[in-house]
C-alpha atoms as a PDB file:
ATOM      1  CA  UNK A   1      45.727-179.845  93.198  1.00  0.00           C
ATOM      2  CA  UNK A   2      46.836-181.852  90.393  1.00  0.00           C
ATOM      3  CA  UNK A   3      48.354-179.625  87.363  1.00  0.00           C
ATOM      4  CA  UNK A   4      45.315-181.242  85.177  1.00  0.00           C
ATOM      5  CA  UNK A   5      43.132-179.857  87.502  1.00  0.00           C
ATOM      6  CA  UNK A   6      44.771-176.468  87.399  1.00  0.00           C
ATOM      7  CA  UNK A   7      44.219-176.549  83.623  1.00  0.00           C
ATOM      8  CA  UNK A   8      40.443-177.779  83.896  1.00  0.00           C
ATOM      9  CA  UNK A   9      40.015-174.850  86.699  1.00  0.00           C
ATOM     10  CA  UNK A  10      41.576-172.845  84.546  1.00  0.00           C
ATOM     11  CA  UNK A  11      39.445-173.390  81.026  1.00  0.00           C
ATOM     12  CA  UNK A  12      36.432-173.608  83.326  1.00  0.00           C
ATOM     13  CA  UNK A  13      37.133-170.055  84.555  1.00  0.00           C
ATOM     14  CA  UNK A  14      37.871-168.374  81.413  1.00  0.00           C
ATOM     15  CA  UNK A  15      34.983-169.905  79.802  1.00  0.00           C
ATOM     16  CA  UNK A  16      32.298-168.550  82.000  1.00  0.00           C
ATOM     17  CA  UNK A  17      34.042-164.972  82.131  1.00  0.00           C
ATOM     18  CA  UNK A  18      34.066-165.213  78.715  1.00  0.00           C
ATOM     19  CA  UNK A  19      30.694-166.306  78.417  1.00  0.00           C
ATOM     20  CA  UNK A  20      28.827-163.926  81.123  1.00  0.00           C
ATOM     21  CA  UNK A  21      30.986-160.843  81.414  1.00  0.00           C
ATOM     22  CA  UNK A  22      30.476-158.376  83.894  1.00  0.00           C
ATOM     23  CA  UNK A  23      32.464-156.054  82.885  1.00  0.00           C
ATOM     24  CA  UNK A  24      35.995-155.626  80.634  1.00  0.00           C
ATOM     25  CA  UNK A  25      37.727-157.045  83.909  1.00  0.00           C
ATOM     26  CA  UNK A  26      36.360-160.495  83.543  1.00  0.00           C
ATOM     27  CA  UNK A  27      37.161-160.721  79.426  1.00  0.00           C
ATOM     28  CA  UNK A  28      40.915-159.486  80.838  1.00  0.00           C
ATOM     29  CA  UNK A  29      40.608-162.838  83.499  1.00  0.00           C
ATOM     30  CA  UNK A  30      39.496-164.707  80.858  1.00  0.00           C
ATOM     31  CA  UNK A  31      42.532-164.260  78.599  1.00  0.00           C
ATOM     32  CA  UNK A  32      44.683-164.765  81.965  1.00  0.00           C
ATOM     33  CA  UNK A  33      43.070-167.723  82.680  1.00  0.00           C
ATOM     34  CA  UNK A  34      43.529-169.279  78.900  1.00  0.00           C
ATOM     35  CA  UNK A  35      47.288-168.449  79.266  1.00  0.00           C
ATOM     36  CA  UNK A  36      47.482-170.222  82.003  1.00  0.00           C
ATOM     37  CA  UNK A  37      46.103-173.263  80.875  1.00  0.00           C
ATOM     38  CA  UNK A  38      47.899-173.347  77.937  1.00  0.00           C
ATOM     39  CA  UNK A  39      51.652-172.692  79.952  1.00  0.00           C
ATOM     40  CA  UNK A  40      50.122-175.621  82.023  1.00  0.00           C
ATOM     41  CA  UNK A  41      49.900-177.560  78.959  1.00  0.00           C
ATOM     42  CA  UNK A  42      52.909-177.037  78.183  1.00  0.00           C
ATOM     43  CA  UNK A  43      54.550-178.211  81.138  1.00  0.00           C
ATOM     44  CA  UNK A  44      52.832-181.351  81.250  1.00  0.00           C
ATOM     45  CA  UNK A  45      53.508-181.787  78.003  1.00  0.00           C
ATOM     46  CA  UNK A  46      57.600-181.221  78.821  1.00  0.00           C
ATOM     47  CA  UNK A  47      57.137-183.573  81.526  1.00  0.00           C
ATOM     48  CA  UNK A  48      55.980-186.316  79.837  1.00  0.00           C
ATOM     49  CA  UNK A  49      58.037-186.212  77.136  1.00  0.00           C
ATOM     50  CA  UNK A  50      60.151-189.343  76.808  1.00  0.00           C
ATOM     51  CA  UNK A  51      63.788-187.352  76.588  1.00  0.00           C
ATOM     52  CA  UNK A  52      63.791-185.062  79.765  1.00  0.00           C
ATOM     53  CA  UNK A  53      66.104-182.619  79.334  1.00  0.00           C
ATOM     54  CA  UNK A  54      68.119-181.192  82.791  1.00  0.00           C
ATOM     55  CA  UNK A  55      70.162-178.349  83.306  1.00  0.00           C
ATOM     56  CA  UNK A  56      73.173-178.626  85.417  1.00  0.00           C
ATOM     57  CA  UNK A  57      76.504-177.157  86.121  1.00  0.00           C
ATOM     58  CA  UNK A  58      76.358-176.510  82.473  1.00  0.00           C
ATOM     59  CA  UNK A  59      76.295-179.408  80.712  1.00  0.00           C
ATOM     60  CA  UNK A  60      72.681-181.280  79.336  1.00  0.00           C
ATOM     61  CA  UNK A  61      71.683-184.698  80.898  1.00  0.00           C
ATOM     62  CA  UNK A  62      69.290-187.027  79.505  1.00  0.00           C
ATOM     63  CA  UNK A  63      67.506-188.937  81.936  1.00  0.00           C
ATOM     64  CA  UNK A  64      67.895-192.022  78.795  1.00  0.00           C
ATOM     65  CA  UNK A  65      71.726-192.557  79.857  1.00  0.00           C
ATOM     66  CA  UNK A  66      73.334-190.130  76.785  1.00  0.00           C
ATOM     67  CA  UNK A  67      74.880-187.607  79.656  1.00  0.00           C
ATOM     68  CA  UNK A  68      77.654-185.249  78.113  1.00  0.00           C
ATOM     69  CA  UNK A  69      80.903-186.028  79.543  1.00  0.00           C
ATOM     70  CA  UNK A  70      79.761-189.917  80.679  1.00  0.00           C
ATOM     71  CA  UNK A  71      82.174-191.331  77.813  1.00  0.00           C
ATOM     72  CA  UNK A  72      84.967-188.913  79.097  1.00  0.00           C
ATOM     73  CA  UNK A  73      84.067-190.192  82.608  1.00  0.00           C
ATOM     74  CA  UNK A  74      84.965-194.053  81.396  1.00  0.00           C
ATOM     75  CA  UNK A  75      88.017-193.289  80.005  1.00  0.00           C
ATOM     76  CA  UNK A  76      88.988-191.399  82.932  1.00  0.00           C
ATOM     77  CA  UNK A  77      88.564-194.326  85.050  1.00  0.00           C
ATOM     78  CA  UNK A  78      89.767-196.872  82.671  1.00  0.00           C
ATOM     79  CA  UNK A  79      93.312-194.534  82.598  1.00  0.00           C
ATOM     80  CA  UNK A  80      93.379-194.755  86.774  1.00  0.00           C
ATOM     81  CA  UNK A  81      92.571-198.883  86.733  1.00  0.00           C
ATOM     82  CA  UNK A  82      95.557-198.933  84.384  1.00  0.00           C
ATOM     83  CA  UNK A  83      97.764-196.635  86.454  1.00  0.00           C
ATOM     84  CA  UNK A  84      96.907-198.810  89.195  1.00  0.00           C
ATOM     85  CA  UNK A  85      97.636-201.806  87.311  1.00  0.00           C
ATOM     86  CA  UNK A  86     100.939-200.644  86.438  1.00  0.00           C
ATOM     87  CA  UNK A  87     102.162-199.474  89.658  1.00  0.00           C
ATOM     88  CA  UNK A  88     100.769-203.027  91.436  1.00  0.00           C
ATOM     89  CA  UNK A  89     102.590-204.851  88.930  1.00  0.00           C
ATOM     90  CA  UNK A  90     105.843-202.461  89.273  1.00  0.00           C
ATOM     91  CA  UNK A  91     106.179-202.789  93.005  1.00  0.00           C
END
């Protein structure tokens, strides 16, 4: 199941407990079933959004190329091409 489906199942079922309650158990359902849909909302609406936001070993990455620590990355290697340079060119 698709997660729009889980949020049409979802609305669907807390619209007819809310609409032809047996008893105080369905209007209880009925909330569940709204919070659901709306958490499922949510997370589509995370997913979509244009700037996805991962967690990992600490540090944010952007799937849009800004990643903390790329710039630091760069330099690192441009420092090793010019160590490498230098000791070629010493030898």
């Amino acid at each position: 199941m698709t997660i729009d489906e889980w949020i049409e199942t979802s609305k669907l079922n807390a619209k007819v407990n809310r609409e032809h309650p047996t008893d105080e158990m369905l209007l209880q359902e009925a909330e569940e079933y709204e919070q659901l849909a709306e958490w499922l909302e949510e997370l589509k609406a995370y997913k979509e959004k244009e700037f996805d936001v991962l967690k990992q070993d600490g540090q944010l990455l952007y799937k849009q190329g800004v990643i903390d620590g790329y710039d630091k990355a760069i330099d690192d290697i441009e420092k090793i091409a010019e160590q490498l340079k230098a000791g070629g060119a010493d030898e």
